[in-house]
PDB file of N, CA and C in Angstrom:
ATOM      1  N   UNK A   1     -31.533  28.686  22.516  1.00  0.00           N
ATOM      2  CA  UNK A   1     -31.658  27.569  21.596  1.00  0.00           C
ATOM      3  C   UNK A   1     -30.273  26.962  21.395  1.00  0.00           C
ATOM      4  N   UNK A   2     -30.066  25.326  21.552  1.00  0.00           N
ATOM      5  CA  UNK A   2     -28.767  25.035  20.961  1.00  0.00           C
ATOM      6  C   UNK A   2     -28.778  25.460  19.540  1.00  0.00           C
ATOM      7  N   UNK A   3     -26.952  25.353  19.638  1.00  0.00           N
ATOM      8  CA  UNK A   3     -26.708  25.237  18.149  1.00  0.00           C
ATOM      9  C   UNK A   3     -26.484  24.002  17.729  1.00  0.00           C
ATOM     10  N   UNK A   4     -26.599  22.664  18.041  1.00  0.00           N
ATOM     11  CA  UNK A   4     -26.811  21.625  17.402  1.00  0.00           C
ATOM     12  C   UNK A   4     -27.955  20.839  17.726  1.00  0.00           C
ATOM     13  N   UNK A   5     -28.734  20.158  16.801  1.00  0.00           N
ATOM     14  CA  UNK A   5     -29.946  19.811  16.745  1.00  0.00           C
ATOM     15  C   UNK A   5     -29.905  18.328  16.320  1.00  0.00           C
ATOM     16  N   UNK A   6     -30.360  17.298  16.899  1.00  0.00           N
ATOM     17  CA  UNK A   6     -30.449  16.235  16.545  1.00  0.00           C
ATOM     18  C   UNK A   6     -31.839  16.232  15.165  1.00  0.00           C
ATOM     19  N   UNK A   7     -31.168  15.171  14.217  1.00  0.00           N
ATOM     20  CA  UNK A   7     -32.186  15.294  12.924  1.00  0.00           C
ATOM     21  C   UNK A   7     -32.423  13.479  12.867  1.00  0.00           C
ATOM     22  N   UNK A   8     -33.796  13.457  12.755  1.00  0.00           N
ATOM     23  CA  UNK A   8     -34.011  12.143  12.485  1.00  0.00           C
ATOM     24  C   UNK A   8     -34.344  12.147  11.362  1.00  0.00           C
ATOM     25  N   UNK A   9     -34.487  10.405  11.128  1.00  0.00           N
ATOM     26  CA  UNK A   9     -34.752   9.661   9.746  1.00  0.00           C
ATOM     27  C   UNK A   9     -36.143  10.656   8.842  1.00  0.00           C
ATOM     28  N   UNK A  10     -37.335  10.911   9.789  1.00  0.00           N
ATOM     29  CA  UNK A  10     -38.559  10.966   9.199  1.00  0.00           C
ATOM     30  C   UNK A  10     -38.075  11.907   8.813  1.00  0.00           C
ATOM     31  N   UNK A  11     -37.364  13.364   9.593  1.00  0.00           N
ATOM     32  CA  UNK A  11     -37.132  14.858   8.731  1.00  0.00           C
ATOM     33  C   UNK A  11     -36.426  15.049   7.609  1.00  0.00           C
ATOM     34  N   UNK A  12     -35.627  13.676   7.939  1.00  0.00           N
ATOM     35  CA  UNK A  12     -34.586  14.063   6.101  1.00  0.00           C
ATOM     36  C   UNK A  12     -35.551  13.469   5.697  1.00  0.00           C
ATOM     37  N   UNK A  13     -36.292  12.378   5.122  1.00  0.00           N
ATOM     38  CA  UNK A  13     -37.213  12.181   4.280  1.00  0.00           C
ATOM     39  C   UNK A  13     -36.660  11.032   3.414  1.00  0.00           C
ATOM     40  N   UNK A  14     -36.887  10.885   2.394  1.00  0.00           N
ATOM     41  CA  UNK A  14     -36.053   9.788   1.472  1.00  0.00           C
ATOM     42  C   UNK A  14     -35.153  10.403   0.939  1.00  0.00           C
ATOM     43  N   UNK A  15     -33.963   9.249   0.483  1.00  0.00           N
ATOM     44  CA  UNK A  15     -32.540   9.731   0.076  1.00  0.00           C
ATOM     45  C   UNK A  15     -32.769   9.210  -1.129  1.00  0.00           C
ATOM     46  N   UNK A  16     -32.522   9.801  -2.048  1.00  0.00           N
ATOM     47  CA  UNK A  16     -32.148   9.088  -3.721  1.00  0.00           C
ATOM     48  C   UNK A  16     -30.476   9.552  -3.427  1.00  0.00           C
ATOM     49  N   UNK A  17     -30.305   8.308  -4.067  1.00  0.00           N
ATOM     50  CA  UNK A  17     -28.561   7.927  -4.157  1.00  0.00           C
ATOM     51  C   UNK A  17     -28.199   7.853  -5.995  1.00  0.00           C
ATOM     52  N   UNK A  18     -27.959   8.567  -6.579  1.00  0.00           N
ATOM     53  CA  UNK A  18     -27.388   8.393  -7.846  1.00  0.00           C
ATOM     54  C   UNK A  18     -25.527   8.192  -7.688  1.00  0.00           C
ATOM     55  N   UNK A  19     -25.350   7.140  -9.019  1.00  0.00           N
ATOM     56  CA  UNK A  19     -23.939   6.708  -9.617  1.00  0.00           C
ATOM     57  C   UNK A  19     -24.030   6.998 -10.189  1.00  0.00           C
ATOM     58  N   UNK A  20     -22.584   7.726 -10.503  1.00  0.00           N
ATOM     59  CA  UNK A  20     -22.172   8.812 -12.145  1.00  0.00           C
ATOM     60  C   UNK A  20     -21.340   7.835 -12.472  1.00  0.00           C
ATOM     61  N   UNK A  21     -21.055   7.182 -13.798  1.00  0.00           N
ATOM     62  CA  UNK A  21     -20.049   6.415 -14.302  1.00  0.00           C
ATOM     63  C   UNK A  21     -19.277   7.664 -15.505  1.00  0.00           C
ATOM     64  N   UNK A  22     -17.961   7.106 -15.466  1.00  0.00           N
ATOM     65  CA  UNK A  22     -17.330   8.208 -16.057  1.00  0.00           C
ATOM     66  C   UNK A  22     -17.782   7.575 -17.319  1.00  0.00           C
ATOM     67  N   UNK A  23     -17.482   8.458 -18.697  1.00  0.00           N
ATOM     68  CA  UNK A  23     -17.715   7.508 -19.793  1.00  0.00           C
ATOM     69  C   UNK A  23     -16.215   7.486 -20.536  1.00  0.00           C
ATOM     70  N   UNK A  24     -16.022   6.232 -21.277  1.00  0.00           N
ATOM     71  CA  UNK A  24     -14.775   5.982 -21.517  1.00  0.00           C
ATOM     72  C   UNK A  24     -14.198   7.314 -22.404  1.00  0.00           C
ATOM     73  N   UNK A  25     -14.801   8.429 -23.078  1.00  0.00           N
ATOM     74  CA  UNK A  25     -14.505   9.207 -23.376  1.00  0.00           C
ATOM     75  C   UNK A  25     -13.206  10.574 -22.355  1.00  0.00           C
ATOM     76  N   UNK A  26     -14.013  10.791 -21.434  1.00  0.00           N
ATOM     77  CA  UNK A  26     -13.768  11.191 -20.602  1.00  0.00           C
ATOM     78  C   UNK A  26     -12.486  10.278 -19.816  1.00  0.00           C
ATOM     79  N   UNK A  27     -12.319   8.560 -19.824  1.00  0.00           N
ATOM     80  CA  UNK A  27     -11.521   8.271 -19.062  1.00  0.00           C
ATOM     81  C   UNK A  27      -9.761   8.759 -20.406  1.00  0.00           C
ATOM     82  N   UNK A  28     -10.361   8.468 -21.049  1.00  0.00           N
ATOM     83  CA  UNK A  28      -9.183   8.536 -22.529  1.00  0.00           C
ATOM     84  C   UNK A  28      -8.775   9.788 -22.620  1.00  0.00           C
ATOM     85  N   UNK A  29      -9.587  10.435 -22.220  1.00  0.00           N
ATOM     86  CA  UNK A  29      -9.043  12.309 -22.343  1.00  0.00           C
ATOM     87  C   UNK A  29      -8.151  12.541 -21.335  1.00  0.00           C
ATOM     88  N   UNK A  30      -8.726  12.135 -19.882  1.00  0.00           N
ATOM     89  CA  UNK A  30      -7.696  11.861 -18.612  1.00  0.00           C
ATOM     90  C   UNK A  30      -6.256  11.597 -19.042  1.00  0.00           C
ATOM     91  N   UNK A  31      -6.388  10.569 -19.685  1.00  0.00           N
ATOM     92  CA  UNK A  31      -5.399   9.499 -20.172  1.00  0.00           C
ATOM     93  C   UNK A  31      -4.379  10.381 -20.982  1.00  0.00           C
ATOM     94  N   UNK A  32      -5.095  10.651 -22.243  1.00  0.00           N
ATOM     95  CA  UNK A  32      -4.115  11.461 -22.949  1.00  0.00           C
ATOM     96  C   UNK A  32      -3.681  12.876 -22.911  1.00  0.00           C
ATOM     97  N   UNK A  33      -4.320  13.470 -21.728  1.00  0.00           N
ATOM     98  CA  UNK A  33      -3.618  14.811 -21.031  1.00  0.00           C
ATOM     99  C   UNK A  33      -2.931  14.455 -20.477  1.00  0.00           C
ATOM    100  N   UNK A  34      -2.452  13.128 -19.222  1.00  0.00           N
ATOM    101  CA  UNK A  34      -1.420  12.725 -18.640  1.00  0.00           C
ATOM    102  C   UNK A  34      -0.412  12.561 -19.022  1.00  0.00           C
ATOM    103  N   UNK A  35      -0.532  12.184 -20.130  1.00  0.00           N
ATOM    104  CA  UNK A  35       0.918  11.232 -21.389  1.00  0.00           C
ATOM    105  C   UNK A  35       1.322  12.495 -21.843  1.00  0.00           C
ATOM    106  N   UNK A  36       0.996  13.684 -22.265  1.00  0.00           N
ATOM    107  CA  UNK A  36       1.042  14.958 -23.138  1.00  0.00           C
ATOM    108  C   UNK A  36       1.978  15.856 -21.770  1.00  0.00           C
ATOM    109  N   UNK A  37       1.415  16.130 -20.982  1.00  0.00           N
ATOM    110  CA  UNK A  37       2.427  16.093 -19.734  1.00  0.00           C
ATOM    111  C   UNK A  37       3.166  15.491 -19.502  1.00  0.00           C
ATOM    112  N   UNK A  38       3.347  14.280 -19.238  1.00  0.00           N
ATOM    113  CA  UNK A  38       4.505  13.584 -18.679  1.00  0.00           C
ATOM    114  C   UNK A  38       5.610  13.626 -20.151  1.00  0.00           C
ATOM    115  N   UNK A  39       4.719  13.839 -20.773  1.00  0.00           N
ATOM    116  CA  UNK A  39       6.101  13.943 -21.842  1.00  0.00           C
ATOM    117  C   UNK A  39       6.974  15.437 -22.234  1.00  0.00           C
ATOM    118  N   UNK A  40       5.658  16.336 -21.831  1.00  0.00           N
ATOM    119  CA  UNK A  40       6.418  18.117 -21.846  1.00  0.00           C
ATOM    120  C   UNK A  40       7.096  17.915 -20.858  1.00  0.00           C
ATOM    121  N   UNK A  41       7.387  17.412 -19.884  1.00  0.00           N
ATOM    122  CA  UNK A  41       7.870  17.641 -18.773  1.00  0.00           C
ATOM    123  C   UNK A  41       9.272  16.361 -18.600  1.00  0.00           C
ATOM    124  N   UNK A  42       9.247  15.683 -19.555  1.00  0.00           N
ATOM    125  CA  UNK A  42       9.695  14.720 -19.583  1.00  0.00           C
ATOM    126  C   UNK A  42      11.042  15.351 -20.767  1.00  0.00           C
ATOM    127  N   UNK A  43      10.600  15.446 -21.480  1.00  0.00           N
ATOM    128  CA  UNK A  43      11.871  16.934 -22.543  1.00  0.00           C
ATOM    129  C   UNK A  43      12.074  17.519 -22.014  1.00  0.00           C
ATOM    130  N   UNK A  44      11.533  18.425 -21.057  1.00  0.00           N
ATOM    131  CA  UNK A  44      12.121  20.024 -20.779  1.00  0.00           C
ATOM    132  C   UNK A  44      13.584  19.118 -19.783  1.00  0.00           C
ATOM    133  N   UNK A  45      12.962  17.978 -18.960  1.00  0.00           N
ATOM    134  CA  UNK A  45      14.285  17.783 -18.046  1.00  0.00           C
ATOM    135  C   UNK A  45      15.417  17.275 -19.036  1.00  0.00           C
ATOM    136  N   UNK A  46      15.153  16.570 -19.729  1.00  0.00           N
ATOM    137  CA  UNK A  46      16.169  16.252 -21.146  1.00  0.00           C
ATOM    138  C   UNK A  46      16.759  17.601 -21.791  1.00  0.00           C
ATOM    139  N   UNK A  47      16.295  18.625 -22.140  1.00  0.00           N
ATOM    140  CA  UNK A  47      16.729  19.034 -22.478  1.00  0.00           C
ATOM    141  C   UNK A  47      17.752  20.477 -21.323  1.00  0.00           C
ATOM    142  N   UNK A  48      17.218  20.466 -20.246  1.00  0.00           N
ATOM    143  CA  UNK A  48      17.767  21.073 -18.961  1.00  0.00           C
ATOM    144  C   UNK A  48      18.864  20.320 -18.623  1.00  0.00           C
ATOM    145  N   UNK A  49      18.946  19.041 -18.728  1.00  0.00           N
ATOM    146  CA  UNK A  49      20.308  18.560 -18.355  1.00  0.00           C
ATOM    147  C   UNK A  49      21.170  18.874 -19.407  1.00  0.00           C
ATOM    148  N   UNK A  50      20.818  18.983 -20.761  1.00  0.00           N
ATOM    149  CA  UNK A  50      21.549  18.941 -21.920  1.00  0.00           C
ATOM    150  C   UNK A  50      22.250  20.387 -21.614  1.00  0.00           C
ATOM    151  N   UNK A  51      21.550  21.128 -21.412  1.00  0.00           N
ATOM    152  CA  UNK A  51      22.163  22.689 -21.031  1.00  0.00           C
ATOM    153  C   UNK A  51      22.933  22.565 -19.631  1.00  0.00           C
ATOM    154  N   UNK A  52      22.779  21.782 -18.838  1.00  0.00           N
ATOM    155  CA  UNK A  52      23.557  22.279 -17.776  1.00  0.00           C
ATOM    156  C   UNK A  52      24.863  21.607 -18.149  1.00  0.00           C
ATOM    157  N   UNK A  53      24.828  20.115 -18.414  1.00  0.00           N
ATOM    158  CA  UNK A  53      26.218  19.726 -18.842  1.00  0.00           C
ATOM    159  C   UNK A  53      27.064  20.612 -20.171  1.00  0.00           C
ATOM    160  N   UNK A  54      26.346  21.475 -21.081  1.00  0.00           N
ATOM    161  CA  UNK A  54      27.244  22.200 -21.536  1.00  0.00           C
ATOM    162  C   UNK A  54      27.849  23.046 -20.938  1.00  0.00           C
ATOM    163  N   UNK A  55      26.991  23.816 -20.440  1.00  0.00           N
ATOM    164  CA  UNK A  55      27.078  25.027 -19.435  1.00  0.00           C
ATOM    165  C   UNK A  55      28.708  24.590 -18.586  1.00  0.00           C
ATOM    166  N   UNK A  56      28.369  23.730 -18.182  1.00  0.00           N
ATOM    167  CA  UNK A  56      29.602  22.816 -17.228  1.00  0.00           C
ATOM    168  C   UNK A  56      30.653  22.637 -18.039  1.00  0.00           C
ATOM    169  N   UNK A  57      30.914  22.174 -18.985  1.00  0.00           N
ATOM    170  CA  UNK A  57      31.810  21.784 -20.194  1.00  0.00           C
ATOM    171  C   UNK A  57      32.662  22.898 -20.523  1.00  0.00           C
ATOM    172  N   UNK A  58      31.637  24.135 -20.839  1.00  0.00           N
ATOM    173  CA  UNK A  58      32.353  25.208 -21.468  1.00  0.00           C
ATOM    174  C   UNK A  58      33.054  26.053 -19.868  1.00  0.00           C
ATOM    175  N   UNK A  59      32.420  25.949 -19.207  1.00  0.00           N
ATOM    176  CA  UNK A  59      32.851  26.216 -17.698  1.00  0.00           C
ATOM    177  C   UNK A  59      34.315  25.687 -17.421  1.00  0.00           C
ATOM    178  N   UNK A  60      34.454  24.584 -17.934  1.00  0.00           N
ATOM    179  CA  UNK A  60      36.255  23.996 -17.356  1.00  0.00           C
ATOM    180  C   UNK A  60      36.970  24.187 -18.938  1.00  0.00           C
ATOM    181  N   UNK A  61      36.236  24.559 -20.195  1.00  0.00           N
ATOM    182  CA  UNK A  61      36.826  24.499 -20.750  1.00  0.00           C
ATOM    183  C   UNK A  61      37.514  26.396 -20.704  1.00  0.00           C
ATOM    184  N   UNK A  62      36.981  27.289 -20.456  1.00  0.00           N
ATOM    185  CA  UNK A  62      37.095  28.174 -20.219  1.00  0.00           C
ATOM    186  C   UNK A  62      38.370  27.903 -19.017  1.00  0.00           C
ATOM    187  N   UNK A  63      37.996  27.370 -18.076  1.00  0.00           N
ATOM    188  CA  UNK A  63      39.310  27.268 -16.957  1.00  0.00           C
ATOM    189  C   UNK A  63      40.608  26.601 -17.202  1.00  0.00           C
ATOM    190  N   UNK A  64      40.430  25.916 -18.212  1.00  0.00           N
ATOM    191  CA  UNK A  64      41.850  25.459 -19.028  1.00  0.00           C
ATOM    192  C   UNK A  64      42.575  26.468 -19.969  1.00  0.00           C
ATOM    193  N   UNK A  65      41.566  27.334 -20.474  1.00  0.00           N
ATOM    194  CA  UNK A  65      42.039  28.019 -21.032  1.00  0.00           C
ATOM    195  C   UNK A  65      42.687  29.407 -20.300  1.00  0.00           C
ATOM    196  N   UNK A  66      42.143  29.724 -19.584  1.00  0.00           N
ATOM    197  CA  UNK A  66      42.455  30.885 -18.567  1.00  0.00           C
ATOM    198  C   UNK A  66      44.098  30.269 -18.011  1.00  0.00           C
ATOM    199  N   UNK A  67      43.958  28.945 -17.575  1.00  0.00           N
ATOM    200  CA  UNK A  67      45.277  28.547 -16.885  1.00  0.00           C
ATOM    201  C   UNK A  67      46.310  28.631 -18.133  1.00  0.00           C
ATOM    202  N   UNK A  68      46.032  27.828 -19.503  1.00  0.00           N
ATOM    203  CA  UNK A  68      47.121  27.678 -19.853  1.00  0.00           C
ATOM    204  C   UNK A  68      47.969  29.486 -20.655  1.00  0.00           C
ATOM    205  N   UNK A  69      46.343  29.908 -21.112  1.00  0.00           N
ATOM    206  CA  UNK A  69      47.079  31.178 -21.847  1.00  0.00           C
ATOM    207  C   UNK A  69      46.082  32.478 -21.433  1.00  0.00           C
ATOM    208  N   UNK A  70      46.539  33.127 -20.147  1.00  0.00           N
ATOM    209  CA  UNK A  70      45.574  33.784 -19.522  1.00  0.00           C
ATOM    210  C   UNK A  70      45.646  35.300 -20.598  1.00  0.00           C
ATOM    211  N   UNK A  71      46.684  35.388 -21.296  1.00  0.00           N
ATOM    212  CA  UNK A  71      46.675  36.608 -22.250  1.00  0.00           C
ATOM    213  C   UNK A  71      45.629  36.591 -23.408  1.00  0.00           C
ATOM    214  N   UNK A  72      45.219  35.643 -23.648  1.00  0.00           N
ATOM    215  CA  UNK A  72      44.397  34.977 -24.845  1.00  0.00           C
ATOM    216  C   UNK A  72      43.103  33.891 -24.515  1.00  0.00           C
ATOM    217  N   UNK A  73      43.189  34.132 -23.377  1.00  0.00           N
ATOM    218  CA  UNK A  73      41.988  33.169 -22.957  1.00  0.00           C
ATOM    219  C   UNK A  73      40.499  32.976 -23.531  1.00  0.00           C
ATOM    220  N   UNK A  74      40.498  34.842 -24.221  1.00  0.00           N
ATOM    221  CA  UNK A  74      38.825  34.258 -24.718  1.00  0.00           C
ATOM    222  C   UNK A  74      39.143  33.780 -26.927  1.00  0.00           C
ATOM    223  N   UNK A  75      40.018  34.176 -27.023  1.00  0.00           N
ATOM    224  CA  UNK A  75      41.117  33.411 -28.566  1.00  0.00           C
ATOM    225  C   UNK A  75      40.933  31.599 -28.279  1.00  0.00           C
ATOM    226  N   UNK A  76      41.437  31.381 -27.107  1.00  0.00           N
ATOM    227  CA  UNK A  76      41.585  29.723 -27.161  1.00  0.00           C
ATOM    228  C   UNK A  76      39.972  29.565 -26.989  1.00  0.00           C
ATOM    229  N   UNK A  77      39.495  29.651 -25.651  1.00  0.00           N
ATOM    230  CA  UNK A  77      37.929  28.998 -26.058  1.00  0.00           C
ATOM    231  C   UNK A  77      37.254  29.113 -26.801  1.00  0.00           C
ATOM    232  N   UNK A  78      37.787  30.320 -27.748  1.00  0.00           N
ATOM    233  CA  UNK A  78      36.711  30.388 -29.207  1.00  0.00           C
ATOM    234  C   UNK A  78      37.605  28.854 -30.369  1.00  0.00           C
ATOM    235  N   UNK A  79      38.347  29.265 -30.183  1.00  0.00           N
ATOM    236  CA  UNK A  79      39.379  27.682 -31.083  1.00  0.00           C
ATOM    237  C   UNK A  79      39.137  26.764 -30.871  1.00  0.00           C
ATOM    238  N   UNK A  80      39.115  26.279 -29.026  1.00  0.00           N
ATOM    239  CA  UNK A  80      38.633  24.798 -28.943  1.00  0.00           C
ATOM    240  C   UNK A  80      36.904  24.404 -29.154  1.00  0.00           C
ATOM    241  N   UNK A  81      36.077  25.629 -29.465  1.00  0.00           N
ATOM    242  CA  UNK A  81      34.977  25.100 -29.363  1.00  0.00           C
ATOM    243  C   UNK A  81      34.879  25.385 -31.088  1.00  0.00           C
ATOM    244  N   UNK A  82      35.665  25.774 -31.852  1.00  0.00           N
ATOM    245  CA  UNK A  82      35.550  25.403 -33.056  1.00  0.00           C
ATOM    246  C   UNK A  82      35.822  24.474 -33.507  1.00  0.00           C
ATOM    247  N   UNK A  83      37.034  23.630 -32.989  1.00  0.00           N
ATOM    248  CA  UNK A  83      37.635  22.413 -33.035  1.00  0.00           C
ATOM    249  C   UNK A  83      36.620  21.306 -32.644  1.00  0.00           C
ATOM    250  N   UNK A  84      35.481  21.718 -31.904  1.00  0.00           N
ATOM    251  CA  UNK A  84      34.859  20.385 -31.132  1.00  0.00           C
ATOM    252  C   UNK A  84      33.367  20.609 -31.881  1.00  0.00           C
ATOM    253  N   UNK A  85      33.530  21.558 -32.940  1.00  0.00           N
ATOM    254  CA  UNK A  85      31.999  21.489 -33.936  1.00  0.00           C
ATOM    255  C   UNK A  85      31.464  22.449 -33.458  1.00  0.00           C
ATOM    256  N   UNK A  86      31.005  23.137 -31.870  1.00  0.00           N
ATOM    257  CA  UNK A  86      30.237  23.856 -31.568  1.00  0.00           C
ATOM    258  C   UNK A  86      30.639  25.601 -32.344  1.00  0.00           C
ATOM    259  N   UNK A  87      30.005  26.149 -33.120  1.00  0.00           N
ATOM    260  CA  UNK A  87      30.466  27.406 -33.806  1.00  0.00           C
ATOM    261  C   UNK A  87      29.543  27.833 -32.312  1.00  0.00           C
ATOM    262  N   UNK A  88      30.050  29.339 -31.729  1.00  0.00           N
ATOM    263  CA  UNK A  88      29.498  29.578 -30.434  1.00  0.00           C
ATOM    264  C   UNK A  88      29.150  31.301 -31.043  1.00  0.00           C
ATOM    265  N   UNK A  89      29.677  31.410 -32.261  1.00  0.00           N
ATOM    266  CA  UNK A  89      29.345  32.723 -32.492  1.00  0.00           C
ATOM    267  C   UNK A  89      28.858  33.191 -33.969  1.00  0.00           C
TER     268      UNK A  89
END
């Protein structure tokens, strides 16, 4: 026996064709799970850059300090980041 079989019109029989319309409920829910995301995701990178440019900041500020007074180096970066508002401890 093949394994493929030609099927005509009479064996499928009649087709009912139904349209689902979304209902505007459903399109608004779409809607406002998208926006609710794009906005968690939209902070976290705001606030990921906010950390990396500190991260970076205290990174050279640490290397200024190492250069200028390597005996006292972790004394000065605690000073200049008191001086610049950030209390770090």
């Amino acid at each position: 026996m093949p394994s493929v079989r030609l099927v005509t019109e009479e064996e499928v029989g009649p087709t009912i064709v139904t349209s689902a319309s979304a209902s505007s409920m459903t399109v608004w829910n779409y809607i406002g799970t998208s926006a609710l995301l794009l906005a968690m995701i939209g902070t976290w990178l705001v606030w990921f850059s906010a950390f990396l440019q500190r991260s970076f900041q205290e990174d050279g500020i640490r290397a200024a300090c190492q250069r200028a007074m390597p005996d006292q180096a972790e004394r000065c970066f605690d000073a200049v980041m008191i001086q610049r508002g950030e209390a770090r401890r």
